[in-house]
N, C-alpha and C. Protein backbone atom coordinates (compact mmCIF):
# COMPACT_ATOMS: atom_id res chain seq x y z
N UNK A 1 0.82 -1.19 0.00
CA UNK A 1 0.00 0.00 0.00
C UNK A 1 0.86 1.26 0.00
N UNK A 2 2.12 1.14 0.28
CA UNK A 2 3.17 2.36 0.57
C UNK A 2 3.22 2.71 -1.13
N UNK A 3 3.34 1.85 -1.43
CA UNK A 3 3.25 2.43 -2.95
C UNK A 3 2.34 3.25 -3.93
N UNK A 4 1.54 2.61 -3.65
CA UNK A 4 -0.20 3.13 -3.89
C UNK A 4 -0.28 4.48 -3.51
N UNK A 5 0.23 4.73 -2.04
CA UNK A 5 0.02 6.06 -1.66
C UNK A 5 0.90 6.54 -2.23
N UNK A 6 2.24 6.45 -2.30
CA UNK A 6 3.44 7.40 -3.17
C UNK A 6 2.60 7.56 -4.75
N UNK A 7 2.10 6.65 -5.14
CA UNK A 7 1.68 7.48 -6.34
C UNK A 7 0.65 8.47 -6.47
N UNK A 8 -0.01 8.30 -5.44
CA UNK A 8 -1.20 9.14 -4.96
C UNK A 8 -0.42 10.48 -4.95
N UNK A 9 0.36 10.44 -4.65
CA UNK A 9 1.25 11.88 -3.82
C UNK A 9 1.84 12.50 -5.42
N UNK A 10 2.72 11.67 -5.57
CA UNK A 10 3.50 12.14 -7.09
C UNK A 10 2.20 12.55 -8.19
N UNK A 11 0.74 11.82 -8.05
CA UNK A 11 -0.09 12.52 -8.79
C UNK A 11 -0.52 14.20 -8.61
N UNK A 12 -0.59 14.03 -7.48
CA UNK A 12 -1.37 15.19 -6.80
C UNK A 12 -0.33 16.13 -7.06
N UNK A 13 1.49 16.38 -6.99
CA UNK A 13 1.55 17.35 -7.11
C UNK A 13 2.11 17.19 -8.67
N UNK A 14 1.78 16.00 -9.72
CA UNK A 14 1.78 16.80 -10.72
C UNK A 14 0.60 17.65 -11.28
N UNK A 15 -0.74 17.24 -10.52
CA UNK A 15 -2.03 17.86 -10.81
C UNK A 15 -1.68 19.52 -10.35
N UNK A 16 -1.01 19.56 -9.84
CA UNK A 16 -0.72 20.62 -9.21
C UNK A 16 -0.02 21.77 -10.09
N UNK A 17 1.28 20.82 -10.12
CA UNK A 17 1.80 21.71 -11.32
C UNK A 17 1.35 22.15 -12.86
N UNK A 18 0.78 21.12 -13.27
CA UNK A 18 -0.10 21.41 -14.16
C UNK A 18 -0.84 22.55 -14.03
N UNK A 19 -1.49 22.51 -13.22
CA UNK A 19 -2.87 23.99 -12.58
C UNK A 19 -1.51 25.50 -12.45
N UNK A 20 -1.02 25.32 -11.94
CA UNK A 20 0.06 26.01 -11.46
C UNK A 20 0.85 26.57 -12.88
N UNK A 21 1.13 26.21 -14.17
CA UNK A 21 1.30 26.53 -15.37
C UNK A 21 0.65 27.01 -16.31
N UNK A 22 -0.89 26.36 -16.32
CA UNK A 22 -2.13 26.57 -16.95
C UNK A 22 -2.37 28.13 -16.54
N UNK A 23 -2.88 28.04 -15.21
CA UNK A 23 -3.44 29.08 -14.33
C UNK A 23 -2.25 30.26 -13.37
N UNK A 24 -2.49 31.06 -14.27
CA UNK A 24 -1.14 32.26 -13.85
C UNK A 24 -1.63 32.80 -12.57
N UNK A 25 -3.25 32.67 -11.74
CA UNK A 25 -3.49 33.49 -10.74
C UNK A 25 -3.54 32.11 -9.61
N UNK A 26 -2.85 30.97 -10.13
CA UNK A 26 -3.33 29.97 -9.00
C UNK A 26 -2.89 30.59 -7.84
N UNK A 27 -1.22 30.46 -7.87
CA UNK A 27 -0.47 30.85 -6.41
C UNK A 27 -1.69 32.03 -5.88
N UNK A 28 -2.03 33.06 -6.21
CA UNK A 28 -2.62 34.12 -6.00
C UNK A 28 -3.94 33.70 -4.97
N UNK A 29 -4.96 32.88 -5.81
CA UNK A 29 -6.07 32.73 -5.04
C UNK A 29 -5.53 31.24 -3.69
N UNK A 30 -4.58 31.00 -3.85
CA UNK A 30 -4.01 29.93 -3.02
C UNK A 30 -3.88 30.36 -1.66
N UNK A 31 -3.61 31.62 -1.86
CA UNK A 31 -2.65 32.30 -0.65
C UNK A 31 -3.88 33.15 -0.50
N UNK A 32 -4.71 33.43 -1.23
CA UNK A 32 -6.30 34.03 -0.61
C UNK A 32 -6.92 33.14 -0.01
N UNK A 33 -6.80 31.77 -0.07
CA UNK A 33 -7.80 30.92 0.17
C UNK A 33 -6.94 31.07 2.27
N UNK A 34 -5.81 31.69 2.37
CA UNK A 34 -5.94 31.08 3.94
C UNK A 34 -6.33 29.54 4.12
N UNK A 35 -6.72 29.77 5.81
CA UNK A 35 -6.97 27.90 5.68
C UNK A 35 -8.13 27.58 5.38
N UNK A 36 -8.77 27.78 4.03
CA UNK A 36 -9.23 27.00 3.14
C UNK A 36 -8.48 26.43 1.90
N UNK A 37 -7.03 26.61 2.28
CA UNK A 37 -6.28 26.26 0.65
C UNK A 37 -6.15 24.80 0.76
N UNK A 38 -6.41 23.85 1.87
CA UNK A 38 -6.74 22.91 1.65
C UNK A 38 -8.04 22.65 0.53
N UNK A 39 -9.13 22.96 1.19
CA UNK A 39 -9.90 22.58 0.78
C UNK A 39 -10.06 23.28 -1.03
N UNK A 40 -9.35 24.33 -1.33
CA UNK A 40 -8.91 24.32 -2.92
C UNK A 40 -8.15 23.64 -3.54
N UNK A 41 -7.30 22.98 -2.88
CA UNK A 41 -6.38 22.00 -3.67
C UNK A 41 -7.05 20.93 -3.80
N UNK A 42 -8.02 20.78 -2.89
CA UNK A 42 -8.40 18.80 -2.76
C UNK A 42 -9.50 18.63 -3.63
N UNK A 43 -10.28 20.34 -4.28
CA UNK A 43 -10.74 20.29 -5.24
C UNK A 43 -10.16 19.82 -6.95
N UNK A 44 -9.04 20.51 -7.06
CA UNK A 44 -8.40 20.00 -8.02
C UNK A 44 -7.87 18.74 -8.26
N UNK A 45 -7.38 18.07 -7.03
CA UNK A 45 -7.30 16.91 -7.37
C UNK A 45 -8.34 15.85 -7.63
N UNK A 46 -9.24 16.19 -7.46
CA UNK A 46 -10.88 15.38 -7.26
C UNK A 46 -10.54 14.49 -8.50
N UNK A 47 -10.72 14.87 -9.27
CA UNK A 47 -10.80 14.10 -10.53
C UNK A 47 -9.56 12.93 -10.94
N UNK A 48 -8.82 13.23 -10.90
CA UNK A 48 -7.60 12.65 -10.77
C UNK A 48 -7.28 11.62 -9.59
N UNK A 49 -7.93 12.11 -8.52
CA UNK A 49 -7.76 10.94 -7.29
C UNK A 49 -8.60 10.13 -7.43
N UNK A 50 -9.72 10.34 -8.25
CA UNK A 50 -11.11 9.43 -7.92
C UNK A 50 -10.68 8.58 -9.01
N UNK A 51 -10.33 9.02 -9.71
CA UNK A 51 -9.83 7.59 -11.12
C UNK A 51 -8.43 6.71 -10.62
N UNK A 52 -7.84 7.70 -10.07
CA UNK A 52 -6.84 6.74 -9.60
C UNK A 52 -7.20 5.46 -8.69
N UNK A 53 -7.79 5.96 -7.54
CA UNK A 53 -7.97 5.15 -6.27
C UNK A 53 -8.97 4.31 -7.13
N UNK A 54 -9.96 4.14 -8.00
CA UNK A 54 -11.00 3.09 -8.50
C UNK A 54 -10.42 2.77 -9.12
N UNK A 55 -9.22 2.83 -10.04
CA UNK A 55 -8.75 1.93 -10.45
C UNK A 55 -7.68 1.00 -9.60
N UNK A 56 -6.88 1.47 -8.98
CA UNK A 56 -6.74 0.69 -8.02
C UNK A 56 -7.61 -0.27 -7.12
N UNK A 57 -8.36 0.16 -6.62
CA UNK A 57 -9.25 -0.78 -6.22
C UNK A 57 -10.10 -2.23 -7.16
N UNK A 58 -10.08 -1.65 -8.32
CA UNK A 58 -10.70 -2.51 -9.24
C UNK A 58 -9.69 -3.61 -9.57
N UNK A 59 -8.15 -3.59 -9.34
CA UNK A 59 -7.15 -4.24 -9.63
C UNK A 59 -6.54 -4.58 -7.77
N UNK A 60 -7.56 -5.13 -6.88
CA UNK A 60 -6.77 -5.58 -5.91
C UNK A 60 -6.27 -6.56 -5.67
N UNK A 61 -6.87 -7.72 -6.52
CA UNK A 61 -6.74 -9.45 -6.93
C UNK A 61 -4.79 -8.78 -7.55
N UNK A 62 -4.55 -7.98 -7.96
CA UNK A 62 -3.05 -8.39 -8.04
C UNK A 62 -2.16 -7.94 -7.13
N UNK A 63 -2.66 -7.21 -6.12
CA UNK A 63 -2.19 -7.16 -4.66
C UNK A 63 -2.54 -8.31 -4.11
N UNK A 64 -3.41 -9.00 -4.11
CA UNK A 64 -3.75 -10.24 -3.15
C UNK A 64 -2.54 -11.45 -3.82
N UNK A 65 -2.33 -10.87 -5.13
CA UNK A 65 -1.49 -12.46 -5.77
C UNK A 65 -0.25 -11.95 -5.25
N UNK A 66 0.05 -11.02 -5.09
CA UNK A 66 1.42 -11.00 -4.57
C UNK A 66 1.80 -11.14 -3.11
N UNK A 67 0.29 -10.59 -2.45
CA UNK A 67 1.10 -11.04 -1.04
C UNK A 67 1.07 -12.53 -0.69
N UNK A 68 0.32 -13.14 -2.01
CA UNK A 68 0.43 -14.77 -1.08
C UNK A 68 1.64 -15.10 -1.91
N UNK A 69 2.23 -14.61 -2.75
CA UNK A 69 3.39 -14.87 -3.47
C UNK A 69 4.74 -14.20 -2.74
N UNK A 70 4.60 -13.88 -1.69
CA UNK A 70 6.10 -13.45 -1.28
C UNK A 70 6.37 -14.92 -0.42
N UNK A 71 7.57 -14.71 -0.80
CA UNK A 71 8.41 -16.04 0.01
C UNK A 71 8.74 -16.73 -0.94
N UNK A 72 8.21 -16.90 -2.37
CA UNK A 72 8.31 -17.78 -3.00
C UNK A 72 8.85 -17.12 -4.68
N UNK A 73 9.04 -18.18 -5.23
CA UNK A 73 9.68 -17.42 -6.83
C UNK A 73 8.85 -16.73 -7.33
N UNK A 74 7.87 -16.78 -7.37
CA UNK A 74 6.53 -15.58 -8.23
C UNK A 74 6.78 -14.03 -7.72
N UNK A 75 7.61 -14.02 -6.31
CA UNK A 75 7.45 -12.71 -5.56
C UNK A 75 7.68 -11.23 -6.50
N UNK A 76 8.65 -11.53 -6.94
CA UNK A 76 9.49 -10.39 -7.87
C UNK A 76 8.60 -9.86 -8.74
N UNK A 77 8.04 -11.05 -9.56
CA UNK A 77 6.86 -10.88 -10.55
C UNK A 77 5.53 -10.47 -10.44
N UNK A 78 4.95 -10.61 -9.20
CA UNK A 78 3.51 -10.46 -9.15
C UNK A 78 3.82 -8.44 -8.43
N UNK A 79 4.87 -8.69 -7.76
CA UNK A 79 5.20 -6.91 -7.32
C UNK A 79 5.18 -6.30 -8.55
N UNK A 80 6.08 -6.74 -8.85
CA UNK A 80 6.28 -5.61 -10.77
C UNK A 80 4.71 -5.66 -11.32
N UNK A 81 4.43 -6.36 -11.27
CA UNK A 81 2.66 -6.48 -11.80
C UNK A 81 2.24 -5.39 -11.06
N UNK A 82 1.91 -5.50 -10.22
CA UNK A 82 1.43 -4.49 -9.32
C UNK A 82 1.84 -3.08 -9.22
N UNK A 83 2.83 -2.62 -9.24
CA UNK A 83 3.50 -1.72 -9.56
C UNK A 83 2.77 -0.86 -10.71
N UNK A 84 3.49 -1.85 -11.82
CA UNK A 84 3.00 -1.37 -12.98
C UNK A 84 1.90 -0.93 -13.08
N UNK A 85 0.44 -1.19 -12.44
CA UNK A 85 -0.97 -1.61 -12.73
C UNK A 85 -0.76 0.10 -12.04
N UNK A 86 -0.22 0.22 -10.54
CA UNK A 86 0.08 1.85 -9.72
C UNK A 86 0.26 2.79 -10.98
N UNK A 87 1.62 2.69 -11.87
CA UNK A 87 2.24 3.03 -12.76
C UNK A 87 1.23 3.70 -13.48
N UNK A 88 0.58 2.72 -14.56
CA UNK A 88 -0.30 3.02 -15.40
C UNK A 88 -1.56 3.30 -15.32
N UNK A 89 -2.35 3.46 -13.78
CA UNK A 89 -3.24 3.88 -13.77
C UNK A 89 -3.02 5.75 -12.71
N UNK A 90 -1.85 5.46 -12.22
CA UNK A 90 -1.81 7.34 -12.14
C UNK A 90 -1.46 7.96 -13.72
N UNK A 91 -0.96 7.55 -14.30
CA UNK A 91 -0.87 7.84 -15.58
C UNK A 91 -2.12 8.22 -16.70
N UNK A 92 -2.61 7.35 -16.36
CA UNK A 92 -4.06 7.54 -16.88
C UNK A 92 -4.84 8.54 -16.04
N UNK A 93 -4.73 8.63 -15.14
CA UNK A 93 -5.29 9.48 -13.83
C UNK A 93 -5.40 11.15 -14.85
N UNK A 94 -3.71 11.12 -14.76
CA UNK A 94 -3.29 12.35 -15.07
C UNK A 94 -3.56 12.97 -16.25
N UNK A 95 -3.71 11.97 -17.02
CA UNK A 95 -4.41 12.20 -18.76
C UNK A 95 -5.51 12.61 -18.70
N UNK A 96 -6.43 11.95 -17.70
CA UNK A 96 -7.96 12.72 -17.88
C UNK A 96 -8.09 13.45 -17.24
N UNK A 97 -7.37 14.05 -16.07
CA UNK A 97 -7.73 15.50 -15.36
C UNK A 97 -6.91 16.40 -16.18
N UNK A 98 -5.98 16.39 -16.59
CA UNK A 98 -5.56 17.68 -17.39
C UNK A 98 -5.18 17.74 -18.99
N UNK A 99 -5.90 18.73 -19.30
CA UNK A 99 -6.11 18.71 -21.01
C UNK A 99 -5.05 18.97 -21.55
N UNK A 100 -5.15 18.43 -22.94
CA UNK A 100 -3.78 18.97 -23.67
C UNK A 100 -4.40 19.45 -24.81
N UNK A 101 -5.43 20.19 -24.77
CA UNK A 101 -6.06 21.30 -26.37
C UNK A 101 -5.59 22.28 -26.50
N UNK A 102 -4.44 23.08 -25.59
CA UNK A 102 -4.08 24.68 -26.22
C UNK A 102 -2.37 24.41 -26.12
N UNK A 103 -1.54 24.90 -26.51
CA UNK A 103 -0.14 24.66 -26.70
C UNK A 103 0.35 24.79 -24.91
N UNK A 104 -0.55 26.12 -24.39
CA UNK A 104 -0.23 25.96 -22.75
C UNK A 104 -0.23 24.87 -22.15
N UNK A 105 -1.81 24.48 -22.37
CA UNK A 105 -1.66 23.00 -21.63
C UNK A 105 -1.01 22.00 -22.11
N UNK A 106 -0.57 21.92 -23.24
CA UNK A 106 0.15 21.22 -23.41
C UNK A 106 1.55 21.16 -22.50
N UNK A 107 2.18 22.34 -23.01
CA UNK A 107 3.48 22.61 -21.57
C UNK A 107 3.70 22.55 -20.45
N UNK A 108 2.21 23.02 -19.97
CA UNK A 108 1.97 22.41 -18.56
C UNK A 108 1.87 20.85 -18.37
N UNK A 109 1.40 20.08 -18.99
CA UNK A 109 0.57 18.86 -19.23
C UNK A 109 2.36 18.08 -19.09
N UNK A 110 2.85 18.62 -19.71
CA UNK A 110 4.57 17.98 -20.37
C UNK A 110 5.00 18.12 -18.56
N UNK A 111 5.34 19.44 -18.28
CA UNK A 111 5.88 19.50 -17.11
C UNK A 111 5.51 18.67 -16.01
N UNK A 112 4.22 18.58 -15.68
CA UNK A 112 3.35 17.90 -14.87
C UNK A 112 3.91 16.50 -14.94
N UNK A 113 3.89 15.79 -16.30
CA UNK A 113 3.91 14.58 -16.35
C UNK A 113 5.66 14.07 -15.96
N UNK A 114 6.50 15.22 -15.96
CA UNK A 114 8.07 15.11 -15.81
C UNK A 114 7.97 14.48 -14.10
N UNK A 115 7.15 15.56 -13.50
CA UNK A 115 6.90 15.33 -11.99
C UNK A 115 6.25 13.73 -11.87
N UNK A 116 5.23 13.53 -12.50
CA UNK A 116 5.01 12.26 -11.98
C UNK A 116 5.29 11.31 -12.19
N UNK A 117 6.20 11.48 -13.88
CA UNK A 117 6.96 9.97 -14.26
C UNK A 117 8.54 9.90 -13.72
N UNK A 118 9.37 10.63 -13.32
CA UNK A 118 10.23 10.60 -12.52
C UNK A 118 10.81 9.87 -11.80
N UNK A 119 11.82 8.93 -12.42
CA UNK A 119 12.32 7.42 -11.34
C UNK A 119 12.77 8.01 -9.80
N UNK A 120 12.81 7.37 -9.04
CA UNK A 120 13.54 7.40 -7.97
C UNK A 120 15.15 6.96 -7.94
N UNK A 121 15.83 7.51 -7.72
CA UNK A 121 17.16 7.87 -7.46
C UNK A 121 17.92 6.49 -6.76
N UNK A 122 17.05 5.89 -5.65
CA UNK A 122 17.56 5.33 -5.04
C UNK A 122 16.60 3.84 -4.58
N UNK A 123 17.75 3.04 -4.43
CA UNK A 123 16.39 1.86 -4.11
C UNK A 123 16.13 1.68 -2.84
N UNK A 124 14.89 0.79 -2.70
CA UNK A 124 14.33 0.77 -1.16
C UNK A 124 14.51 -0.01 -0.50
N UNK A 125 14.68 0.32 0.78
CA UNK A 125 14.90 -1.05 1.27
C UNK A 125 13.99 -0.77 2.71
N UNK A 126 13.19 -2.38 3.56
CA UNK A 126 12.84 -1.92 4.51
C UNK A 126 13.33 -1.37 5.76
N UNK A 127 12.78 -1.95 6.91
CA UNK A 127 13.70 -1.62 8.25
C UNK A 127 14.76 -2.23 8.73
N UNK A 128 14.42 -3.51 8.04
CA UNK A 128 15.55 -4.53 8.14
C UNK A 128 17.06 -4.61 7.55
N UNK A 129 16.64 -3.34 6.49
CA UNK A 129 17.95 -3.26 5.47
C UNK A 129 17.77 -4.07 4.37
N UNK A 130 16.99 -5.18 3.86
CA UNK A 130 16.47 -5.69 2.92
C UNK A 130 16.60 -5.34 2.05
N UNK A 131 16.42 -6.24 0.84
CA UNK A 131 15.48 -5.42 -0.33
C UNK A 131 14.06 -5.31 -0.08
N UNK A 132 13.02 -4.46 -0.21
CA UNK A 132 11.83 -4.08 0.06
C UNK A 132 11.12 -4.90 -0.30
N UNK A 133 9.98 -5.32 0.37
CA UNK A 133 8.62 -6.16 0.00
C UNK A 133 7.42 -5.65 0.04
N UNK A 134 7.39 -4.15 0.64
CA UNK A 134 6.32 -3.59 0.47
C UNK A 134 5.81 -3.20 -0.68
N UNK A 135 5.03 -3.22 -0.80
CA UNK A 135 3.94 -2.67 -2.12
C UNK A 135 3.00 -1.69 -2.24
């Protein structure tokens, strides 16, 4: 699930940046909103989180195959499955909340997607020092 949520996160602030390129007065009404700028951001992500998280959910049978698959040779394989399924459905997430019809959004749309396709630097490991089994 650690994963699931990291993509949750890497979506949200490419939804972000996106809005943030598109929209030249975002910062502006952001910093008007005081503490309601929560509740303006969590608007923007609406769309984007709600496709994400249902598709995830609709794909939990390959979380279930992997956790009965750790310990054993399938482990490696059914994670990368899973992964991927994270992968390609924030991806898709991000395609349908932000448009690419004017050359702006397009640039924005480009930038945005730099933020959320972005490898990680470094590999994971758990508390144990491992290689990671979380998902």
């Amino acid at each position: 699930m650690k994963k699931s949520e990291s993509w949750a996160s890497r979506l949200g602030w490419a939804v972000e940046g996106y809005r943030r390129e598109t929209d030249g007065g975002w910062e502006g009404r952001l910093k008007g909103a005081g503490p309601s700028k929560g509740e303006l951001k969590a608007k923007l992500h609406t769309v984007a989180t709600i496709h994400y998280w249902t598709t995830v959910e609709k794909n939990l049978p390959l979380l279930m195959n992997h956790i009965e698959a750790i310990g054993t040779d399938d482990a490696l394989l059914t994670r990368e499955t899973w992964r991927k399924m994270l992968s390609a459905a924030a991806r898709e997430a991000y395609r349908i909340a932000c448009g690419q019809e004017t050359p702006r959004q397009m640039r924005a749309f480009a930038k945005g997607w730099q933020k959320l396709t972005r490898t990680q630097d470094k590999p994971e490991t758990n508390t144990h020092g491992t290689k990671e089994e979380e998902v």
